[in-house]
C-alpha atoms as a PDB file:
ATOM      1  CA  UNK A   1     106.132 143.784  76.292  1.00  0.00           C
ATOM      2  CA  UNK A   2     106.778 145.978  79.403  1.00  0.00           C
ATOM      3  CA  UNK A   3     107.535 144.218  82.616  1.00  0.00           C
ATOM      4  CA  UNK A   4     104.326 145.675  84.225  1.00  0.00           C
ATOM      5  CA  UNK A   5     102.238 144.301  81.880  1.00  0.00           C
ATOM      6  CA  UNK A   6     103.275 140.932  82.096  1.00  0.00           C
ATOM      7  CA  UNK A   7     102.816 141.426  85.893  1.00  0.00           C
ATOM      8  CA  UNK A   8      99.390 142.067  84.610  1.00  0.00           C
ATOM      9  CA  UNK A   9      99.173 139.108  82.631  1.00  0.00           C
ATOM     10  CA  UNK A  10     100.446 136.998  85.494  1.00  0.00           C
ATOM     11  CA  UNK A  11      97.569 138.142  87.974  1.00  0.00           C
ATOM     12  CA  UNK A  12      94.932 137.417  85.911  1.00  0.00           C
ATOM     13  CA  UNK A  13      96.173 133.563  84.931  1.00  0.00           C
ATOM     14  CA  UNK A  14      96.231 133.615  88.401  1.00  0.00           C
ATOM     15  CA  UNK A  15      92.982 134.495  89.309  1.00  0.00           C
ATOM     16  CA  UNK A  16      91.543 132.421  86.351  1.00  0.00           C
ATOM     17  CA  UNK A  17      93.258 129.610  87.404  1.00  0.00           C
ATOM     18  CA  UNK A  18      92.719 129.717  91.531  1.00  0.00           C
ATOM     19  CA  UNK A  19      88.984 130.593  90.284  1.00  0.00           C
ATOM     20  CA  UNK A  20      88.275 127.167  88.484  1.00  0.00           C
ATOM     21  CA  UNK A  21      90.694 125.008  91.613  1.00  0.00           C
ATOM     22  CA  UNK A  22      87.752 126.669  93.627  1.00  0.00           C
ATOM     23  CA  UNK A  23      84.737 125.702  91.847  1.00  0.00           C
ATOM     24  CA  UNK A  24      86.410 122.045  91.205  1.00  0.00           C
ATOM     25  CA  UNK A  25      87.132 121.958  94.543  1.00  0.00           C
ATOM     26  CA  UNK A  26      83.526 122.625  95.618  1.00  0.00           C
ATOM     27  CA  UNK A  27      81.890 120.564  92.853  1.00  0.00           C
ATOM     28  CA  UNK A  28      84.269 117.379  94.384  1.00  0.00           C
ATOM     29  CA  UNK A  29      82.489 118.477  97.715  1.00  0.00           C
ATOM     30  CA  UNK A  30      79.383 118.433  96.488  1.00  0.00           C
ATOM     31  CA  UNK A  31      79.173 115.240  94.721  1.00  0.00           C
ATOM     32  CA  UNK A  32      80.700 113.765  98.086  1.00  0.00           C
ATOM     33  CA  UNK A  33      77.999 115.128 100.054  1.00  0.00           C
ATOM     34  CA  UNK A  34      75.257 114.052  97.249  1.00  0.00           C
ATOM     35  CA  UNK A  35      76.925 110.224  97.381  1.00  0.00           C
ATOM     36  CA  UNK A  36      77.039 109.554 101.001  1.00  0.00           C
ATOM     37  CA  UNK A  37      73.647 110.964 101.765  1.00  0.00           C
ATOM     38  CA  UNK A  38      72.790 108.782  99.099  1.00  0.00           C
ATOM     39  CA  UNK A  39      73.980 105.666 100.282  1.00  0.00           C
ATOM     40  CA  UNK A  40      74.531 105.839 103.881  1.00  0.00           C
ATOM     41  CA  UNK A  41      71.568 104.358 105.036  1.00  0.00           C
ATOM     42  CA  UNK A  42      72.474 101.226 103.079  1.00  0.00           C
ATOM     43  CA  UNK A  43      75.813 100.545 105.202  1.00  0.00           C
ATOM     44  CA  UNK A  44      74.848  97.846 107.553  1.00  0.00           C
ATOM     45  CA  UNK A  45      75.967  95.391 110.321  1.00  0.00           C
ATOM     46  CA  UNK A  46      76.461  91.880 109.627  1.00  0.00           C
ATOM     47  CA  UNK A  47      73.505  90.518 111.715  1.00  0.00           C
ATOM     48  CA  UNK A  48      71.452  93.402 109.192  1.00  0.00           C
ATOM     49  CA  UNK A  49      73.121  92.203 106.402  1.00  0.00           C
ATOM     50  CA  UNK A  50      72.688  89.004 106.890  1.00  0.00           C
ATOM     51  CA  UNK A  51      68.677  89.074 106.551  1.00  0.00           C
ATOM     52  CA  UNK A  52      68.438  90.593 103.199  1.00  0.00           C
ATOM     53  CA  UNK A  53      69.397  86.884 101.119  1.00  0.00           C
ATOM     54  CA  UNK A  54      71.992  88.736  98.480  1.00  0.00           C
ATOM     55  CA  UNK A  55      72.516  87.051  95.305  1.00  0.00           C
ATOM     56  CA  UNK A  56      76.307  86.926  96.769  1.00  0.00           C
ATOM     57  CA  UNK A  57      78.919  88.640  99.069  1.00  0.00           C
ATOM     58  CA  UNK A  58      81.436  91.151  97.031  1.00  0.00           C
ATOM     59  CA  UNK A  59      84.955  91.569  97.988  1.00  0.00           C
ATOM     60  CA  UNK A  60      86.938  94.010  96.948  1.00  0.00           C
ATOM     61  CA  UNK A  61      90.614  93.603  95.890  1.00  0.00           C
ATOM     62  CA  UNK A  62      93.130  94.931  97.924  1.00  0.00           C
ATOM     63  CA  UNK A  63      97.557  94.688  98.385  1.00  0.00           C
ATOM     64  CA  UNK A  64      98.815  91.234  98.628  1.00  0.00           C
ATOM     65  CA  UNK A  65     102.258  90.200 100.132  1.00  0.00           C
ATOM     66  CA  UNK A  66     105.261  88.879  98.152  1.00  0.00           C
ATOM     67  CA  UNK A  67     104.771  85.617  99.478  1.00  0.00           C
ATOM     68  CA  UNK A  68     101.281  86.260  97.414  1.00  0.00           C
ATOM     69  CA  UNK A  69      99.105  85.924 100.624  1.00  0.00           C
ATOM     70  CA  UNK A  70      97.102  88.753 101.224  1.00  0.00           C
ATOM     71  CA  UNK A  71      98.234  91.915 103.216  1.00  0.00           C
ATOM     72  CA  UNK A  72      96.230  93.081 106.474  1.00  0.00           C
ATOM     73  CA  UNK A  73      93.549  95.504 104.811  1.00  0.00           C
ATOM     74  CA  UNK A  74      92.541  92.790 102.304  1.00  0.00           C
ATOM     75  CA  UNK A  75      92.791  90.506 105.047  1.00  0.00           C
ATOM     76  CA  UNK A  76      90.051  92.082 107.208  1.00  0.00           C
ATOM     77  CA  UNK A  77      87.642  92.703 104.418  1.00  0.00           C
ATOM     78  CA  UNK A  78      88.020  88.833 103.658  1.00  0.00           C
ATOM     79  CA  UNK A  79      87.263  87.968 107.511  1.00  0.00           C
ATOM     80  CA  UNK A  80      84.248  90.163 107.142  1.00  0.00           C
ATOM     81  CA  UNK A  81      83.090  88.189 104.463  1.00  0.00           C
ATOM     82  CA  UNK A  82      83.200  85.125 106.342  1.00  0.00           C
ATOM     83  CA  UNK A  83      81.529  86.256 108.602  1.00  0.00           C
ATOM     84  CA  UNK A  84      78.967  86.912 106.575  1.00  0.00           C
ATOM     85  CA  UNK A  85      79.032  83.586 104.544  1.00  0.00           C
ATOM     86  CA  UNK A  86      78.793  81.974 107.877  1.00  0.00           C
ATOM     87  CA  UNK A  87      75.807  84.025 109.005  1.00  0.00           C
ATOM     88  CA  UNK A  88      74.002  83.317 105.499  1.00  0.00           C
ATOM     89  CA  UNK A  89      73.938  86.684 104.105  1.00  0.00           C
ATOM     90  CA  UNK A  90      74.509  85.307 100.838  1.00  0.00           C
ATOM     91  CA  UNK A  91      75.011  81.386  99.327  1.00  0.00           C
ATOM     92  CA  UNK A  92      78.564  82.891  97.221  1.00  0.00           C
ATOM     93  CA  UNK A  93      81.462  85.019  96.790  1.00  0.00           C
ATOM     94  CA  UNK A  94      82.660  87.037  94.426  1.00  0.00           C
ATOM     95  CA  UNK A  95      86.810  88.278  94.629  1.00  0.00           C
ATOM     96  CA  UNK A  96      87.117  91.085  92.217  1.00  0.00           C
ATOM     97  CA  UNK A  97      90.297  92.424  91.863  1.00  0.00           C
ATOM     98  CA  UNK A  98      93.268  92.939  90.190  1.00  0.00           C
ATOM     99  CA  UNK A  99      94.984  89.757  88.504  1.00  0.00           C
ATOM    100  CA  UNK A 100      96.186  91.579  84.922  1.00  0.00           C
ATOM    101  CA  UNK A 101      99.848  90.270  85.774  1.00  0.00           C
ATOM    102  CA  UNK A 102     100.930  86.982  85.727  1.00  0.00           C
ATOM    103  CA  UNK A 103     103.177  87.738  88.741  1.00  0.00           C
ATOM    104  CA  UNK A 104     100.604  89.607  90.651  1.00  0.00           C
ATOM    105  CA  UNK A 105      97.228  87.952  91.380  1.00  0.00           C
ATOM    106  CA  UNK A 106      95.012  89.175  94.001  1.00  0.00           C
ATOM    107  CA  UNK A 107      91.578  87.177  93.537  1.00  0.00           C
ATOM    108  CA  UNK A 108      93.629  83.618  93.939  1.00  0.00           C
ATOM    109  CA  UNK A 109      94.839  84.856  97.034  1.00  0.00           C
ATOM    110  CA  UNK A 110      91.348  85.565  98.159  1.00  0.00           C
ATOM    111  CA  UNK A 111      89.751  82.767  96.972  1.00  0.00           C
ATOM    112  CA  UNK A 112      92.613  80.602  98.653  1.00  0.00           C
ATOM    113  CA  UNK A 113      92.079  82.304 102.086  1.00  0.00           C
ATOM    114  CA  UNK A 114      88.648  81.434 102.020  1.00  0.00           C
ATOM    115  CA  UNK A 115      88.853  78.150 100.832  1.00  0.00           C
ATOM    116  CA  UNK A 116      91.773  77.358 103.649  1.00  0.00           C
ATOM    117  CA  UNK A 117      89.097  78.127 105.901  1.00  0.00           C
ATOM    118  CA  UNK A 118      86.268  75.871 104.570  1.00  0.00           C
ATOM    119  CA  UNK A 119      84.725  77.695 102.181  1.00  0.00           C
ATOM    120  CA  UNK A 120      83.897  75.128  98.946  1.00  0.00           C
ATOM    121  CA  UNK A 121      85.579  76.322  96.035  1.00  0.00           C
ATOM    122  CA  UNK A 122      82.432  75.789  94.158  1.00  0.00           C
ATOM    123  CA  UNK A 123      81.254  79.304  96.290  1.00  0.00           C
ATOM    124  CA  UNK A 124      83.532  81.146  95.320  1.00  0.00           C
ATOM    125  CA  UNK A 125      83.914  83.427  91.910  1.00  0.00           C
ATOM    126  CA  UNK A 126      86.739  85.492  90.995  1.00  0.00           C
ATOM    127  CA  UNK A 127      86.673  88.328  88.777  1.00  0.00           C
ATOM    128  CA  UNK A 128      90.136  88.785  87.452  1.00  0.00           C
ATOM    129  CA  UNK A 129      89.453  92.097  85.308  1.00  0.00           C
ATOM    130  CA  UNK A 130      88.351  93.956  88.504  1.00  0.00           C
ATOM    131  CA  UNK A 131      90.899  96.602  88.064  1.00  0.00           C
ATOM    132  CA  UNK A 132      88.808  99.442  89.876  1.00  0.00           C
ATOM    133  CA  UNK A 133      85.948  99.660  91.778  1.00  0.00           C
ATOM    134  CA  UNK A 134      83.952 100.780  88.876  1.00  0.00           C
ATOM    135  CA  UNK A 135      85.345  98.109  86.950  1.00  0.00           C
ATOM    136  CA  UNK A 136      84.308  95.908  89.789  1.00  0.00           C
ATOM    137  CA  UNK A 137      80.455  97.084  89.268  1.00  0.00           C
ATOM    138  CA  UNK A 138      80.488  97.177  86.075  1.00  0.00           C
ATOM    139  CA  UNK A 139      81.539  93.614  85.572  1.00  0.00           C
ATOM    140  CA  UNK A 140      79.498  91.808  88.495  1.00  0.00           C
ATOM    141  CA  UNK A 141      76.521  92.974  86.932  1.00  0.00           C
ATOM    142  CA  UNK A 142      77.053  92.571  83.245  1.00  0.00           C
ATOM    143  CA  UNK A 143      79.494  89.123  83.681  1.00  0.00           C
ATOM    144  CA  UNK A 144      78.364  88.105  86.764  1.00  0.00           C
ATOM    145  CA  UNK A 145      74.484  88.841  86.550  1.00  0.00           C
ATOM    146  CA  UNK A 146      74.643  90.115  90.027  1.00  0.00           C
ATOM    147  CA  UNK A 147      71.053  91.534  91.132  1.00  0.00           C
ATOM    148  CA  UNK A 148      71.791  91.882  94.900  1.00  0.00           C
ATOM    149  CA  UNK A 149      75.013  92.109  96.774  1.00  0.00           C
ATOM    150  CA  UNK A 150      76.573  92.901  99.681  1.00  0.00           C
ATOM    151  CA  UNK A 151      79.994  94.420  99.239  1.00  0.00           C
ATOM    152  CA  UNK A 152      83.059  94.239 102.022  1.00  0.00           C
ATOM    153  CA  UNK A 153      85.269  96.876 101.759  1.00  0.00           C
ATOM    154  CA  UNK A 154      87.150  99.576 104.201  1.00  0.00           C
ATOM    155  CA  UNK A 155      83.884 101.824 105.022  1.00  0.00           C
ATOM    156  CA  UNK A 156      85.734 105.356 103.556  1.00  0.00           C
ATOM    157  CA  UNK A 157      85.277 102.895 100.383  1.00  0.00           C
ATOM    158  CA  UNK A 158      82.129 101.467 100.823  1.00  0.00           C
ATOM    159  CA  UNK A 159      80.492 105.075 100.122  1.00  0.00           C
ATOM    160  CA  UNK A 160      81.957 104.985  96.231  1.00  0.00           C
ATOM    161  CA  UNK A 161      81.595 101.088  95.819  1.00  0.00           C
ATOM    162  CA  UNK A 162      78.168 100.569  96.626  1.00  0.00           C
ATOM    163  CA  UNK A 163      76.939 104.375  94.701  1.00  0.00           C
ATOM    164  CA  UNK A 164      78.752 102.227  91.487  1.00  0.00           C
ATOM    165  CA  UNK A 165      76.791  99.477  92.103  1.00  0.00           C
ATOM    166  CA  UNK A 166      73.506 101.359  92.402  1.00  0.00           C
ATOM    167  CA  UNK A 167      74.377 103.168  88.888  1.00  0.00           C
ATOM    168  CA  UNK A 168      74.956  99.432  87.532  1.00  0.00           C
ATOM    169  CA  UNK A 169      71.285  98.190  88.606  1.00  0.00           C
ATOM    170  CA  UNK A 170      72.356  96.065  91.411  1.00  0.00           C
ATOM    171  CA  UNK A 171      70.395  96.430  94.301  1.00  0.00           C
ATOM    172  CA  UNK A 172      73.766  96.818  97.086  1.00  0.00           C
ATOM    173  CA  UNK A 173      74.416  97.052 100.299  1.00  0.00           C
ATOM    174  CA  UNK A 174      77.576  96.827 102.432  1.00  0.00           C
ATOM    175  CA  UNK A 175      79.149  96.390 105.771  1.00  0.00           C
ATOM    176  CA  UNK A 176      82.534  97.766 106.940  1.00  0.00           C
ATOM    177  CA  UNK A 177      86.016  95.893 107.487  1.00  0.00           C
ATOM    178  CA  UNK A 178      87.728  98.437 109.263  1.00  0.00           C
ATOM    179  CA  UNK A 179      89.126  96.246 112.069  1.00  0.00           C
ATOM    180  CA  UNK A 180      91.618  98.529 112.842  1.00  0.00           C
ATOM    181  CA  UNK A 181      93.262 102.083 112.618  1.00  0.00           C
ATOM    182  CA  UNK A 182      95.228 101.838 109.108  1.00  0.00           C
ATOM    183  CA  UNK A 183      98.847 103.387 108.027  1.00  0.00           C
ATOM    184  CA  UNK A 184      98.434 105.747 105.095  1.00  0.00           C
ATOM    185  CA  UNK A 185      94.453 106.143 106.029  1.00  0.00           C
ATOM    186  CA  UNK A 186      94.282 109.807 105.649  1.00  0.00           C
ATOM    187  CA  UNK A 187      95.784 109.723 102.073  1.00  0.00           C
ATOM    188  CA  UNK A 188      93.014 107.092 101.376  1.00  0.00           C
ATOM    189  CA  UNK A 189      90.845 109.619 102.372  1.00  0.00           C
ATOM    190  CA  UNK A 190      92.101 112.349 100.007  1.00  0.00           C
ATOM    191  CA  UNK A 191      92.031 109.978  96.505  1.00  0.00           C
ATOM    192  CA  UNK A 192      88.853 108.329  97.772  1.00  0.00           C
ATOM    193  CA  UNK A 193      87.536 112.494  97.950  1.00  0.00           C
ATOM    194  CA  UNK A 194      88.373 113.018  94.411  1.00  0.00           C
ATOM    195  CA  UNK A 195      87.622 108.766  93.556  1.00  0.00           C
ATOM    196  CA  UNK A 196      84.051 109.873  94.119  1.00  0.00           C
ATOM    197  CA  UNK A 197      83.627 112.760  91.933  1.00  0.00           C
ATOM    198  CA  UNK A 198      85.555 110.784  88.874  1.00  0.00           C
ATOM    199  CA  UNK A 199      83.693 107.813  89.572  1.00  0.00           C
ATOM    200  CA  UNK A 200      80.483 110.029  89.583  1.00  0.00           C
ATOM    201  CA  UNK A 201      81.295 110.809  85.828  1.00  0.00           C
ATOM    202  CA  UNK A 202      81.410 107.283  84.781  1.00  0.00           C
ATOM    203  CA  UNK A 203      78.441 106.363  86.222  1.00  0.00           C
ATOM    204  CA  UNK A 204      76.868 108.889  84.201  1.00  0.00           C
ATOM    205  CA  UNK A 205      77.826 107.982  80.817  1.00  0.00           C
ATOM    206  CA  UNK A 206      79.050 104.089  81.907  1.00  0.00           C
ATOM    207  CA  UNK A 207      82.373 103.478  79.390  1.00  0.00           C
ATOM    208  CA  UNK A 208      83.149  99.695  79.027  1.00  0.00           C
ATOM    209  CA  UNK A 209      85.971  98.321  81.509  1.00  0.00           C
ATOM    210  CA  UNK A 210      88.432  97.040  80.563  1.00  0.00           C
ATOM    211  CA  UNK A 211      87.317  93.345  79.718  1.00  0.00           C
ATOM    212  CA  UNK A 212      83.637  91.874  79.305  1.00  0.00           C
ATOM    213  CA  UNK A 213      83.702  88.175  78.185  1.00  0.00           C
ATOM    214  CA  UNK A 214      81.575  84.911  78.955  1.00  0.00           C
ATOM    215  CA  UNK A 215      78.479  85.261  81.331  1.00  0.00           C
ATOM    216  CA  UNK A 216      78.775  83.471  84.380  1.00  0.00           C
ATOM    217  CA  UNK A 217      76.507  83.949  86.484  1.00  0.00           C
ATOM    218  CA  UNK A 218      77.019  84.088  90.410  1.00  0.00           C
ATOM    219  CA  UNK A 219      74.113  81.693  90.886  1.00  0.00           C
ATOM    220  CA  UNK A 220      76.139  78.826  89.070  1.00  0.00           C
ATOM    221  CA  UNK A 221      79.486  76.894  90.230  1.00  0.00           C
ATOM    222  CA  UNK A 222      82.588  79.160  91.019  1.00  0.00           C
ATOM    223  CA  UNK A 223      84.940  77.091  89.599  1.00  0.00           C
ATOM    224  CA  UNK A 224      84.071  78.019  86.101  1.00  0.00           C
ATOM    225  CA  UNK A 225      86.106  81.078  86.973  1.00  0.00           C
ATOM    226  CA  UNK A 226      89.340  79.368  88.283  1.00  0.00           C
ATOM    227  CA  UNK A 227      92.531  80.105  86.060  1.00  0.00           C
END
């Protein structure tokens, strides 16, 4: 084949290709726009929060340390959640995050931060199989029976968590952590951009996570879910 024609060839794959980038691209924008019109209006204070008598508080998993205490932006969404506990926004807690590793447990960490601060261990659940935030959804309302919840999470996050928990049935609200400026924030900005379009997706057709297992129902006694 002649060298021009390849050139050809090479313009169109080109123009094909920079053609679909664009219309992903916008389609990513426009499910972000659809999500947090959607669900802004539901991102409260705590005093708000705290009138609506949620079924329980939800806290999202987050880094921990390698002393296995957890690291500053896991940290802050606990402290919001204590503050909410305190203020009687909900009667329980539900950690939900990532403890697939033996070596790597977030949800013990959280539970132990709030029980070294006088939480009764009784109030607080942990979701070990909460490997995502739709994971996290998925599983509070199918394991957990969850019907109302606030969730505690960084507020670029909160969009995505609580638009998961809609799709789920849950009837969720939330209330940002963001105590501070955080390093790495504006790449968290970027996946949580294209987080919300995938995320989208699954709420549409709702695949199983990763583990289902015993009911357990937030309203009972946390400590069925120690281990």
């Amino acid at each position: 084949m002649k060298k021009r024609n390849w050139k050809k060839i090479l313009t169109v794959v080109i123009i094909i290709g920079s053609s679909f980038a664009i219309l992903g691209g916008l389609t990513c924008l426009g499910i972000n726009i659809y999500v947090r019109n959607l669900v802004s209006e539901r991102i409260l204070t705590v005093d708000e929060a705290s009138k609506l008598e949620a079924d329980c508080i939800l806290v999202l998993g987050s880094g921990i340390k390698l002393d296995g205490t957890p690291g500053k932006v896991l940290t802050d969404r606990l402290d919001k959640s204590l503050a909410l506990y305190e203020n009687g926004a909900a009667p329980k807690l539900l950690m939900s995050g990532d403890h697939g590793r033996t070596n790597y447990d977030e949800v013990n960490a959280m539970k132990n931060y709030a029980m070294e601060r006088g939480v009764p261990s009784e109030d607080v659940f942990m979701d070990h199989a909460g490997f995502s935030t739709y994971e996290s959804m998925y599983r509070a309302a199918a394991i957990f029976e969850v019907e109302k919840t606030v969730i505690v999470t960084q507020k670029y996050h909160l969009y995505r968590s609580i638009y998961n928990a809609l799709s789920m049935g849950i009837d969720a609200y939330g209330v940002a952590s963001d105590l501070e400026s955080y390093k790495g924030s504006f790449s968290r900005e970027i996946r949580e951009f294209l987080a919300i379009a995938k995320d989208f997706v699954y709420c549409i057709f709702q695949p199983k996570p990763t583990y289902l297992g015993e009911v357990i129902p937030v309203s009972g006694n946390g400590d069925l879910t120690n281990g």
